[in-house]
Protein backbone atom coordinates (compact mmCIF):
# COMPACT_ATOMS: atom_id res chain seq x y z
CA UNK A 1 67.17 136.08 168.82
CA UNK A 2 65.99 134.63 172.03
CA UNK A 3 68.03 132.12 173.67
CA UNK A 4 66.55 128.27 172.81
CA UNK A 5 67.35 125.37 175.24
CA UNK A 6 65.94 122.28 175.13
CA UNK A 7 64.79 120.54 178.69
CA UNK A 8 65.49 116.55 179.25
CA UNK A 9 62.68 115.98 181.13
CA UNK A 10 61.49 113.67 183.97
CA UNK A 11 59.19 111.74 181.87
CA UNK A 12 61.80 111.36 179.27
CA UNK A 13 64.28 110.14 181.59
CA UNK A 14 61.34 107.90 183.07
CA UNK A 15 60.72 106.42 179.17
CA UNK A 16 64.58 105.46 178.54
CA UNK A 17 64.76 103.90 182.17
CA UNK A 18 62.06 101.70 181.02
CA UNK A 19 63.31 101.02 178.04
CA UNK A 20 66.57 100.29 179.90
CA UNK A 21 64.51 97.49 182.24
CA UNK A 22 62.95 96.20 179.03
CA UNK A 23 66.51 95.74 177.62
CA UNK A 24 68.04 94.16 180.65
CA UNK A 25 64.93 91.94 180.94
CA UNK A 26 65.76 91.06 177.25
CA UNK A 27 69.42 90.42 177.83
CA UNK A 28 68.78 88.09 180.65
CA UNK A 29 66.63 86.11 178.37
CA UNK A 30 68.38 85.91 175.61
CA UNK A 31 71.50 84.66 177.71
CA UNK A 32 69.88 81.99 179.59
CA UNK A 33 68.21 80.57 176.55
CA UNK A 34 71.68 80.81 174.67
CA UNK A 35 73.67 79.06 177.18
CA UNK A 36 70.91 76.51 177.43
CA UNK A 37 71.02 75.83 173.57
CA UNK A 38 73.32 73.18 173.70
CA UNK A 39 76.18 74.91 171.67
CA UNK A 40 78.26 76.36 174.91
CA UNK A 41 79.89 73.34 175.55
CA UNK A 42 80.89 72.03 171.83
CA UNK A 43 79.21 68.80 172.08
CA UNK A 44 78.05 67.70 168.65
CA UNK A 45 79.35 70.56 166.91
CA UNK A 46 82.74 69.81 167.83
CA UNK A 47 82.77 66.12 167.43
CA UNK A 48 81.35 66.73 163.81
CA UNK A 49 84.12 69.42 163.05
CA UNK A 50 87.11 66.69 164.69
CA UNK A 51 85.54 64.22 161.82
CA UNK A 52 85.63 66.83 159.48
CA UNK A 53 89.42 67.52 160.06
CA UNK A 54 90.07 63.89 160.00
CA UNK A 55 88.51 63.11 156.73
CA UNK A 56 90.50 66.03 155.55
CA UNK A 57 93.79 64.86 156.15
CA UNK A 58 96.32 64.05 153.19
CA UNK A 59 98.35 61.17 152.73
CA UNK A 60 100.72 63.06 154.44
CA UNK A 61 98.69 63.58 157.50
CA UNK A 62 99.00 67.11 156.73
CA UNK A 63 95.26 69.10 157.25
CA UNK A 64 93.63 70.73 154.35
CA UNK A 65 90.35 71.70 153.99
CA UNK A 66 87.64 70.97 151.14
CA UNK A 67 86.60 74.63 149.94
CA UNK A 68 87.33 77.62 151.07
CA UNK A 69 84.37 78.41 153.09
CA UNK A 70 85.25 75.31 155.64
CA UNK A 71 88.48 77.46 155.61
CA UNK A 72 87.74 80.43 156.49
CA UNK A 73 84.90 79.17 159.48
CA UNK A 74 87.49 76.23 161.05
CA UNK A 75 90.57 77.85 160.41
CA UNK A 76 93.43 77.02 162.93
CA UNK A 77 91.34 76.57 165.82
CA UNK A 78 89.54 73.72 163.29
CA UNK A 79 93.07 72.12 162.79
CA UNK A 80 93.88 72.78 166.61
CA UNK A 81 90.71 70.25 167.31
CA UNK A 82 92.24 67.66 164.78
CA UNK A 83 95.78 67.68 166.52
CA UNK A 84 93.70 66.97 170.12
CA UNK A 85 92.42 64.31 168.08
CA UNK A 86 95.23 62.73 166.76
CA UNK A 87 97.02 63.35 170.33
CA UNK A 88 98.60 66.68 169.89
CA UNK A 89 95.82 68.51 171.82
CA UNK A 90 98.58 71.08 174.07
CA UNK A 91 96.33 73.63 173.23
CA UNK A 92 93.59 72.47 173.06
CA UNK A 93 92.41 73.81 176.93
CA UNK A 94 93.08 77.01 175.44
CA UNK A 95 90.97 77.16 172.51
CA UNK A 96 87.80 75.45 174.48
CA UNK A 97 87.88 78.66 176.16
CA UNK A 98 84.83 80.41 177.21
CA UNK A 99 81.14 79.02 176.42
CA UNK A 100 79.89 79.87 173.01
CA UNK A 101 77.09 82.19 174.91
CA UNK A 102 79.60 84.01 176.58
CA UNK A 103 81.33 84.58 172.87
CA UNK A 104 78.57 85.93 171.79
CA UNK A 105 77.42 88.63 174.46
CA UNK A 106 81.26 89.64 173.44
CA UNK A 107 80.37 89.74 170.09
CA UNK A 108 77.21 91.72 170.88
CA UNK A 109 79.15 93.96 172.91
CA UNK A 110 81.61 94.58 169.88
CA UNK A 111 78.67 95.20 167.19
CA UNK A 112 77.43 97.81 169.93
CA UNK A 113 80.23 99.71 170.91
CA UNK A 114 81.43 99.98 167.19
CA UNK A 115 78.45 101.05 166.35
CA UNK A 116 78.15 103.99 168.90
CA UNK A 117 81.24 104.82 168.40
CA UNK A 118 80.74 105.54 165.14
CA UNK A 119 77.39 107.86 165.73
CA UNK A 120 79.48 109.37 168.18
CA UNK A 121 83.00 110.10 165.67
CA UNK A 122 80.55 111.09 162.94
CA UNK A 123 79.32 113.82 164.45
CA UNK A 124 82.40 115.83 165.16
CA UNK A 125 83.09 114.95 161.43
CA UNK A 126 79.17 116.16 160.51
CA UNK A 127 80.59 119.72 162.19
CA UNK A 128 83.71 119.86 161.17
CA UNK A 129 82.85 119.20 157.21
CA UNK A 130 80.10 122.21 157.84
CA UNK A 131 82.56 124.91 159.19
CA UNK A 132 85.35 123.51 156.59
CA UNK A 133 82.47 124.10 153.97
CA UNK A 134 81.38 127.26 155.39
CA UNK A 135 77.95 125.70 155.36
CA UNK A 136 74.84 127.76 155.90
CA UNK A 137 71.76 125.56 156.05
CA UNK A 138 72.86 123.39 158.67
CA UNK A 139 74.05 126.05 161.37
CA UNK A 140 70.83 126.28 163.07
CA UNK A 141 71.01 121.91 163.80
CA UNK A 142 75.23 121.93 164.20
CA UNK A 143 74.36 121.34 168.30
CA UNK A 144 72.65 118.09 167.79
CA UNK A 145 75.66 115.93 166.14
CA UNK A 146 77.50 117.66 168.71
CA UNK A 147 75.84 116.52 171.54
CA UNK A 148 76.76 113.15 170.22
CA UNK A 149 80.17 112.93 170.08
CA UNK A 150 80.01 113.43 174.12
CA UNK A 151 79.49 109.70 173.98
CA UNK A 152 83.38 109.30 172.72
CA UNK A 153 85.00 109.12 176.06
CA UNK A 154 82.43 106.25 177.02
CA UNK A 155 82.85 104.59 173.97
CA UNK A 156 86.56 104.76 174.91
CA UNK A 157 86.81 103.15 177.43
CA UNK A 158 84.49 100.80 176.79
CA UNK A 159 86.31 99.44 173.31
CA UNK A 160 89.46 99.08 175.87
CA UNK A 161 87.49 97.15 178.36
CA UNK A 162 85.77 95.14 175.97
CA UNK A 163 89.53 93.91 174.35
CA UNK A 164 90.92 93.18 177.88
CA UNK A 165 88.06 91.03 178.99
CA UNK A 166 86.49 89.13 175.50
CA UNK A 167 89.35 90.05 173.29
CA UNK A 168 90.37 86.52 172.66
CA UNK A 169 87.39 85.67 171.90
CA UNK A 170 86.23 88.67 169.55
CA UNK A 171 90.11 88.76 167.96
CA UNK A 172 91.93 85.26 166.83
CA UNK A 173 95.00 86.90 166.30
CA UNK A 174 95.53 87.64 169.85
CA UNK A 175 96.40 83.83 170.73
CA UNK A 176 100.12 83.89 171.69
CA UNK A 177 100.58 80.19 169.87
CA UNK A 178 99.69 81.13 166.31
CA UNK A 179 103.35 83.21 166.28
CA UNK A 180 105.06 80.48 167.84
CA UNK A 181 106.72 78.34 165.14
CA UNK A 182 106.82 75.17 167.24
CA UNK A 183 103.42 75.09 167.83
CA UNK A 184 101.31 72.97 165.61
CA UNK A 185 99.08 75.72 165.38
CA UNK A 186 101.43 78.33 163.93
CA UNK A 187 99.87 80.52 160.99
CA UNK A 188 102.03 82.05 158.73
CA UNK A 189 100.03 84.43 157.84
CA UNK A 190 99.19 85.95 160.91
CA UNK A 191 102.45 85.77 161.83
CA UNK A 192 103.32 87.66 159.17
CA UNK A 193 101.21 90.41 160.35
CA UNK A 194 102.88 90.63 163.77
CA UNK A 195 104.67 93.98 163.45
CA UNK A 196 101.37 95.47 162.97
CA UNK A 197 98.61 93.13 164.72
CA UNK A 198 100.36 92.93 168.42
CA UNK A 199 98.38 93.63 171.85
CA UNK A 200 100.27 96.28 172.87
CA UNK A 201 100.53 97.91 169.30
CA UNK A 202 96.82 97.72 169.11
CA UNK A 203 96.02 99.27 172.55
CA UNK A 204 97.85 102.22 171.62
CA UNK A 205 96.96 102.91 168.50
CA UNK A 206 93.41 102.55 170.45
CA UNK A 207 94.25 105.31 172.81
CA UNK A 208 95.78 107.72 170.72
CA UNK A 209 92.73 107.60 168.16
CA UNK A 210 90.24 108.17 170.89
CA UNK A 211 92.16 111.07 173.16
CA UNK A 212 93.16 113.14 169.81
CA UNK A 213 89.23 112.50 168.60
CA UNK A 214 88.08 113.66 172.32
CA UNK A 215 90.41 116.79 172.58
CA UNK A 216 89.85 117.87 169.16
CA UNK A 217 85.82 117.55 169.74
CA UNK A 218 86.10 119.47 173.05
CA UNK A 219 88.10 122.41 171.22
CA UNK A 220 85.67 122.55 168.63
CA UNK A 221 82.96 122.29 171.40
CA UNK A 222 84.56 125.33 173.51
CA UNK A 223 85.27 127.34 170.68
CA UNK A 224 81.58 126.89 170.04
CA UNK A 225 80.76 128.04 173.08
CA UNK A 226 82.65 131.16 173.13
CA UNK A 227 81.32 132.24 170.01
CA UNK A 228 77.69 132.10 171.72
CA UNK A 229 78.72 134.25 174.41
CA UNK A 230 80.89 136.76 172.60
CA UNK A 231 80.14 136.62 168.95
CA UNK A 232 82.53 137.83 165.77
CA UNK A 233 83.57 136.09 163.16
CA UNK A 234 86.92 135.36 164.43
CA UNK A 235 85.62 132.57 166.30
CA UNK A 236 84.19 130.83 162.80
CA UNK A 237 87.92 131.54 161.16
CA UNK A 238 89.62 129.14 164.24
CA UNK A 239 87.07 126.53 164.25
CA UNK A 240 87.93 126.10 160.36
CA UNK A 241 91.32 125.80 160.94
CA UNK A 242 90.40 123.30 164.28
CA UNK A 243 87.95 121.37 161.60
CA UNK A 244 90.47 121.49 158.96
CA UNK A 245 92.88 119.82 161.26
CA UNK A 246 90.38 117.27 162.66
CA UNK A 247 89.52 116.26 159.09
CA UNK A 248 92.96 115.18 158.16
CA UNK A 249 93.67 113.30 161.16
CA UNK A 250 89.96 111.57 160.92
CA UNK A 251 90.68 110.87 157.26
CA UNK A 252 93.73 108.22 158.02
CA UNK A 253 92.23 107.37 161.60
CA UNK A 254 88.61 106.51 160.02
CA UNK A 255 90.28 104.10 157.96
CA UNK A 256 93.14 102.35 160.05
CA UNK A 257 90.31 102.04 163.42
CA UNK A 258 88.16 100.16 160.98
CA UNK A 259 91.33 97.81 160.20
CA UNK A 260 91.96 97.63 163.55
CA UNK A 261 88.67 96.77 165.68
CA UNK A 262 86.45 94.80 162.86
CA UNK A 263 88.40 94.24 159.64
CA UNK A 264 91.02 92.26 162.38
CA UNK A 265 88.46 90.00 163.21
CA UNK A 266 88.44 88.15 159.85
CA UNK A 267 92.36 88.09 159.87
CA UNK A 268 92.67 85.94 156.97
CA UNK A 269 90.53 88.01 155.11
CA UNK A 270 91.80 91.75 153.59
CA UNK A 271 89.98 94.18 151.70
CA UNK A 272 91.14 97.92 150.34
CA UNK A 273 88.22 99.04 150.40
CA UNK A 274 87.33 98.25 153.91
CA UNK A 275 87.61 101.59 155.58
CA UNK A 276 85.48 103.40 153.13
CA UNK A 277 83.26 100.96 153.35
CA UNK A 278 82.95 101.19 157.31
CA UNK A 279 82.92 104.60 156.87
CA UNK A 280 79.82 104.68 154.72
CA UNK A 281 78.13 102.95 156.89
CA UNK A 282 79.17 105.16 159.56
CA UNK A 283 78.48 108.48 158.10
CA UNK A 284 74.61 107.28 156.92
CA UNK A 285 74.08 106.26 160.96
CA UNK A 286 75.21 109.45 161.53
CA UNK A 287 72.75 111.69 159.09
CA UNK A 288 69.60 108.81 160.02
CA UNK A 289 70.37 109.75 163.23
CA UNK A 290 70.58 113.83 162.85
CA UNK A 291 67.45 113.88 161.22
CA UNK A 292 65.07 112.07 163.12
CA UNK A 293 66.40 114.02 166.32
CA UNK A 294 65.64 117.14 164.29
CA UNK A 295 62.49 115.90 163.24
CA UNK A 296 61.58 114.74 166.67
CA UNK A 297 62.63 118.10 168.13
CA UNK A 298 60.48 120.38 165.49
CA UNK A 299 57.80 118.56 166.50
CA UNK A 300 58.36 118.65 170.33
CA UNK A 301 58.16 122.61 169.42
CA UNK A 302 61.92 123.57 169.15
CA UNK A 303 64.00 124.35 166.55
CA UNK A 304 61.68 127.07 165.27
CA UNK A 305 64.06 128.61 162.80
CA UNK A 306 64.86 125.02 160.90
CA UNK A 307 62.56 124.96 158.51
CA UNK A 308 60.88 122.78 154.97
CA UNK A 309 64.43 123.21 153.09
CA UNK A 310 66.79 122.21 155.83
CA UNK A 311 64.41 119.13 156.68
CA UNK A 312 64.65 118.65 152.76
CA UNK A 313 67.89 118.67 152.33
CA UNK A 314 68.83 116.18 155.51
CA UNK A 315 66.57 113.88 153.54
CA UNK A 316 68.56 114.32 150.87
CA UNK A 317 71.74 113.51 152.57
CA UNK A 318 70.35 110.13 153.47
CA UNK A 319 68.82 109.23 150.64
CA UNK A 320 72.41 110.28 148.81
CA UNK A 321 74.73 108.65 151.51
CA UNK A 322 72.06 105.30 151.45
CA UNK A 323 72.88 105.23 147.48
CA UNK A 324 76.95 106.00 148.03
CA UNK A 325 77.13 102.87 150.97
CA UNK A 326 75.44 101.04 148.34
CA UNK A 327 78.01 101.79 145.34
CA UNK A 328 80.86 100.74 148.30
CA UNK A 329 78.75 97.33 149.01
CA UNK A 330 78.60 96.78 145.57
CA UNK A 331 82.12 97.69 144.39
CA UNK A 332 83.77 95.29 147.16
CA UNK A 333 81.38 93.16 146.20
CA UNK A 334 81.90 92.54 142.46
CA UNK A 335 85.46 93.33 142.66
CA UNK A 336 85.50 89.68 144.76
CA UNK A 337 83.28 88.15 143.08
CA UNK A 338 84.67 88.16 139.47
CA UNK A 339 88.24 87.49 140.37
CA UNK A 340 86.63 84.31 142.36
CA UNK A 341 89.98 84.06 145.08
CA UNK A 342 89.16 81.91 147.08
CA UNK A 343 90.50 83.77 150.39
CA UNK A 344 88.44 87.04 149.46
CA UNK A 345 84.95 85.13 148.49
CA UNK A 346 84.98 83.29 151.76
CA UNK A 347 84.38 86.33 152.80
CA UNK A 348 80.98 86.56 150.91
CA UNK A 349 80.05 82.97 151.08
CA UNK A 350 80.02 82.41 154.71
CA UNK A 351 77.21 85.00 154.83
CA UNK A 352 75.50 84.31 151.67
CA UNK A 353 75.44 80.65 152.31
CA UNK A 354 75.03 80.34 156.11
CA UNK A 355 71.69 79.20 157.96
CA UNK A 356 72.23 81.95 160.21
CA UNK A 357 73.56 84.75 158.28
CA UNK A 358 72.23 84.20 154.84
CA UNK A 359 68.83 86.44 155.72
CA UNK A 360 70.65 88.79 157.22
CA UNK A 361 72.51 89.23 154.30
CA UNK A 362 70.13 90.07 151.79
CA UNK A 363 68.10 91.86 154.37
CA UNK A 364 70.89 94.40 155.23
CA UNK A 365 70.32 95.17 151.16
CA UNK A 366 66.30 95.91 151.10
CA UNK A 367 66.56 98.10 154.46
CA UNK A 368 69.71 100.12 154.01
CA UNK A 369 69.22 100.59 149.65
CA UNK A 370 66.07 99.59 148.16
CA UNK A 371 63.69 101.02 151.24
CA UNK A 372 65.34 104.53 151.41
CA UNK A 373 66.02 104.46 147.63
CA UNK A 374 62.21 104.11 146.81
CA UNK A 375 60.60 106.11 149.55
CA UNK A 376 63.14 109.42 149.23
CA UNK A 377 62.94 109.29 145.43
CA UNK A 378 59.90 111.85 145.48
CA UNK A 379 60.87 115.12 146.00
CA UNK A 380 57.67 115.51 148.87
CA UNK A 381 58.69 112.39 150.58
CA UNK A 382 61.91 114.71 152.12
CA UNK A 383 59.57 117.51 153.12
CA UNK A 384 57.64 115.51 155.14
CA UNK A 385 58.31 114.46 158.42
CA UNK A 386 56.19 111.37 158.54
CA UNK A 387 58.80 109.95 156.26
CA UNK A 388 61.44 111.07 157.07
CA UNK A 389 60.49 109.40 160.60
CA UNK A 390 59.95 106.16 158.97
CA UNK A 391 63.25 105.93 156.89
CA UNK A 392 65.60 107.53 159.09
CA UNK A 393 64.15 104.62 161.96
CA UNK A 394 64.66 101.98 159.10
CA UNK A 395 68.09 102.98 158.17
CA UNK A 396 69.46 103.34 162.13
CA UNK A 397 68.18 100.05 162.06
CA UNK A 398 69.59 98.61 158.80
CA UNK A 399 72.99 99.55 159.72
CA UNK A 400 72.46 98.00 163.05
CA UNK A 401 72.34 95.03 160.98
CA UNK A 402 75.19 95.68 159.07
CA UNK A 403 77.40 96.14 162.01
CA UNK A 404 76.53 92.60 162.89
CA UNK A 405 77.57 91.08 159.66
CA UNK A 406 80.33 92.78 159.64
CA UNK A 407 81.46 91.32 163.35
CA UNK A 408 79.11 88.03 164.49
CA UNK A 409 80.09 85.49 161.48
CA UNK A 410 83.63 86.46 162.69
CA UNK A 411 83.59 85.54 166.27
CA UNK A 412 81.01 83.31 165.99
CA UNK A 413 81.13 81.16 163.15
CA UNK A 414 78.53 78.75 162.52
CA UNK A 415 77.33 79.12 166.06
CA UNK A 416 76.13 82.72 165.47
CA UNK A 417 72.36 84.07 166.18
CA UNK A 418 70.14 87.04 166.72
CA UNK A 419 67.72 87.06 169.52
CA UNK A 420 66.49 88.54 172.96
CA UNK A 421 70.32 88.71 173.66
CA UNK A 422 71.18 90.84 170.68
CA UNK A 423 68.10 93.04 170.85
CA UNK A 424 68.34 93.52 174.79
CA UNK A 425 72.17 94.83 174.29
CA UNK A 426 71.35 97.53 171.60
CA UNK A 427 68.57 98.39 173.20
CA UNK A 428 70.71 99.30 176.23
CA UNK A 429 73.50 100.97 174.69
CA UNK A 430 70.52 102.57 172.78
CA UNK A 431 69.66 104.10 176.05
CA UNK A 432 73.34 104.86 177.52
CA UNK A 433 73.84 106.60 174.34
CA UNK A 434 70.48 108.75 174.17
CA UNK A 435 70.31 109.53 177.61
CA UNK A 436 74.26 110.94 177.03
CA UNK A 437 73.78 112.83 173.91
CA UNK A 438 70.19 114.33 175.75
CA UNK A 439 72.11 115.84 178.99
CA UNK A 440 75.00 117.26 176.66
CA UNK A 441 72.06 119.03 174.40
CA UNK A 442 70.01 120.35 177.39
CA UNK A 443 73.59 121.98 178.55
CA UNK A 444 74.12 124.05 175.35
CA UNK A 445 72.30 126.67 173.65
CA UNK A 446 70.40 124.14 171.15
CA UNK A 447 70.65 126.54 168.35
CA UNK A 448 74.30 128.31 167.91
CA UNK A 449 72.95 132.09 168.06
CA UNK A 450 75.99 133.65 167.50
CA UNK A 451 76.84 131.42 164.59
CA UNK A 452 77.35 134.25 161.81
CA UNK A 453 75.39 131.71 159.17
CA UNK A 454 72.74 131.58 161.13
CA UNK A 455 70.68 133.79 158.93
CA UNK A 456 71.41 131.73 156.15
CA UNK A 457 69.75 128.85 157.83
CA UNK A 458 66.45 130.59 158.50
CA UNK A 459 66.01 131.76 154.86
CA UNK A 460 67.43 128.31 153.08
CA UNK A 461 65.09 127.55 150.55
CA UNK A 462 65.17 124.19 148.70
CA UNK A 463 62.76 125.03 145.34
């Protein structure tokens, strides 16, 4: 067959750059009506959390707090402001820190590059799982997540940037007086949690997971390569064994990065099913995102040889992976919700509960279950490209959303929002990553010719 490549054109580059000025214009916005908002310098806020921690004192004089929610949002840097209070203020400087505005581009920042990141890991993983499965109706697409994952060394370096500059802000474990036993803001139980939640601990494990995700994903990528120009099977034998290996490593790594960069956050907080839950969340992104760039390509006249039953069966992936997220939502869920502990429902509460989070919340359920659920549960609606348009958009969005539950109530606590800012800052990593994952495709062959399931692919079927 004919050679395919697909051209990034000048008038698509012209349409993300505006999109990009759109976003920055956003950004600016949303950043000089958050610092103007009257939370950046504590003011009220603060003087209404010191009475708070006052009224909450013992007859001891010891701090406690009135439910568990209070808890989990004050926290030590709540009982830090009641020893500047009472006098004991010596780090008090310390915790004013930065302007609530600037926490929250941070935490914007965060929701992003986590995020992207995760597009960008889950599409090595989409290839690897198809050669592992020796998977015909998906060799004629395998390019596409692959052109994603070129994002990883960007989204690299970025996640170590973004710790160096706002990572006391993003991460409370990272203050050097919660370990120190003479401080009046020592936590046991981040303390505890020292061997395993230190700086330089965490910037390893950081690097490692990131250069043995990169090398692995440029092996696979080569090996690709050379199949196109030289054909064989032996080719597809070594890139199972390189996506066997990838697999394995992901498997732990998948997990233990989702400890690391967003379960951390929340460090009182613990959950065992975390990293499958991250990962579901990661792995729908990932098959939204395949399909409407599929979708989007068919139309634009490529991808000839994809046709009604590959289409068909993407939509099913979503519409599975939409209902397995769902079952991991709902498992963590109930599991904390009927054993009522009050340091895993704080969890819950401070989102179900909170002026700012509370619609989120519930929202985050209609588009990422209910939406996808209904519209995929005819078989035509996954043959059609109309909706799979629609619900693929929905669900990249959706999960957008969950990102930021997952991260913003951390950071931000009751000072948390979603405006200009937020939408300017995913609408320019939006960019940075399409206009990535575009110049990688238009470099490869955009259909693997060589790939010895190829013919598979052109006569798959779904009846």
């Amino acid at each position: 067959m004919a050679e395919e490549k697909f051209e990034f054109t000048s008038k698509a580059k012209r349409t993300l750059s505006i999109v990009a000025i759109v976003g920055v214009v956003l950004l600016g916005l949303g950043t000089y009506f958050a610092s103007n908002s009257g939370h950046h310098e504590g003011g009220e806020h603060a003087e209404e959390m010191h009475d708070g921690a006052i009224m909450a004192q013992d007859a001891e004089g010891a701090h406690v707090t009135e439910d568990a929610d209070q808890d989990h949002f004050e926290g030590p840097a709540h009982a830090e402001e009641a020893h500047a209070e009472d006098g004991h203020g010596e780090g008090h400087g310390e915790h004013a820190g930065n302007p609530s505005w600037l926490k929250r581009i941070y935490a914007s920042l965060w929701i992003n590059n986590m995020y992207f990141v995760g597009l960008a890991l889950l599409g090595v993983f989409f290839v690897a799982i198809q050669y592992v499965s020796q998977a015909g109706w998906s060799a004629a697409l395998i390019r596409i997540p692959m052109s994603f994952s070129s994002w990883l060394p960007i989204g690299g370096v970025l996640t170590l940037i973004i710790f160096l500059v706002g990572g006391h802000d993003i991460f409370h474990w990272t203050h050097e007086y919660l370990y120190d036993t003479s401080s009046p803001m020592y936590d046991p139980i981040i303390a505890g949690k020292e061997g395993y939640l230190n700086t330089p601990f965490f910037i390893g494990r950081m690097v490692v997971y990131f250069v043995v995700w990169y090398l692995m994903f440029r092996w696979i990528r080569s090996k690709s390569l050379e199949e196109d120009m030289n054909g064989g099977t032996a080719y597809f034998k070594k890139l199972r064994n390189i996506s066997a290996g990838f697999i394995v490593f992901f498997a732990v790594t998948s997990s233990t990065s989702a400890w690391d960069w967003i379960l951390s956050i929340d460090t009182h907080w613990f959950s065992t099913m975390f990293g499958w839950y991250v990962f579901a969340s990661w792995w729908v992104t990932a098959l939204a995102a395949i399909t409407l760039v599929t979708v989007l390509l068919k139309e634009a006249g490529y991808l000839k040889v994809v046709n009604t039953g590959v289409l068909h069966d993407l939509g099913k992936f979503v519409f599975a992976f939409s209902i397995f997220w769902t079952y991991i939502w709902f498992s963590q869920f109930m599991l904390i919700y009927y054993s009522n502990i009050p340091e895993e429902t704080v969890y819950f509460i401070e989102r179900m509960t909170s002026d700012h989070y509370s619609i989120v919340f519930f929202v985050n359920l209609i588009l990422n279950f209910f939406f996808p659920f209904l519209v995929f549960m005819p078989r035509d609606s996954k043959r059609h490209t109309v909706f799979l348009k629609i619900v693929t958009i929905v669900v990249l969005i959706g999960h957008w959303f969950d990102f930021y539950l997952m991260v913003t109530p951390g950071v931000m606590k009751e000072d948390g929002g979603f405006g200009f800012l937020e939408i300017g800052m995913a609408m320019l990593f939006g960019v940075a990553f399409l206009f990535v994952a575009l110049r990688s495709l238009a470099k490869l062959p955009l259909v693997a010719k060589n790939h010895p399931m190829l013919e598979e692919a052109k006569h798959h079927h779904v009846f």
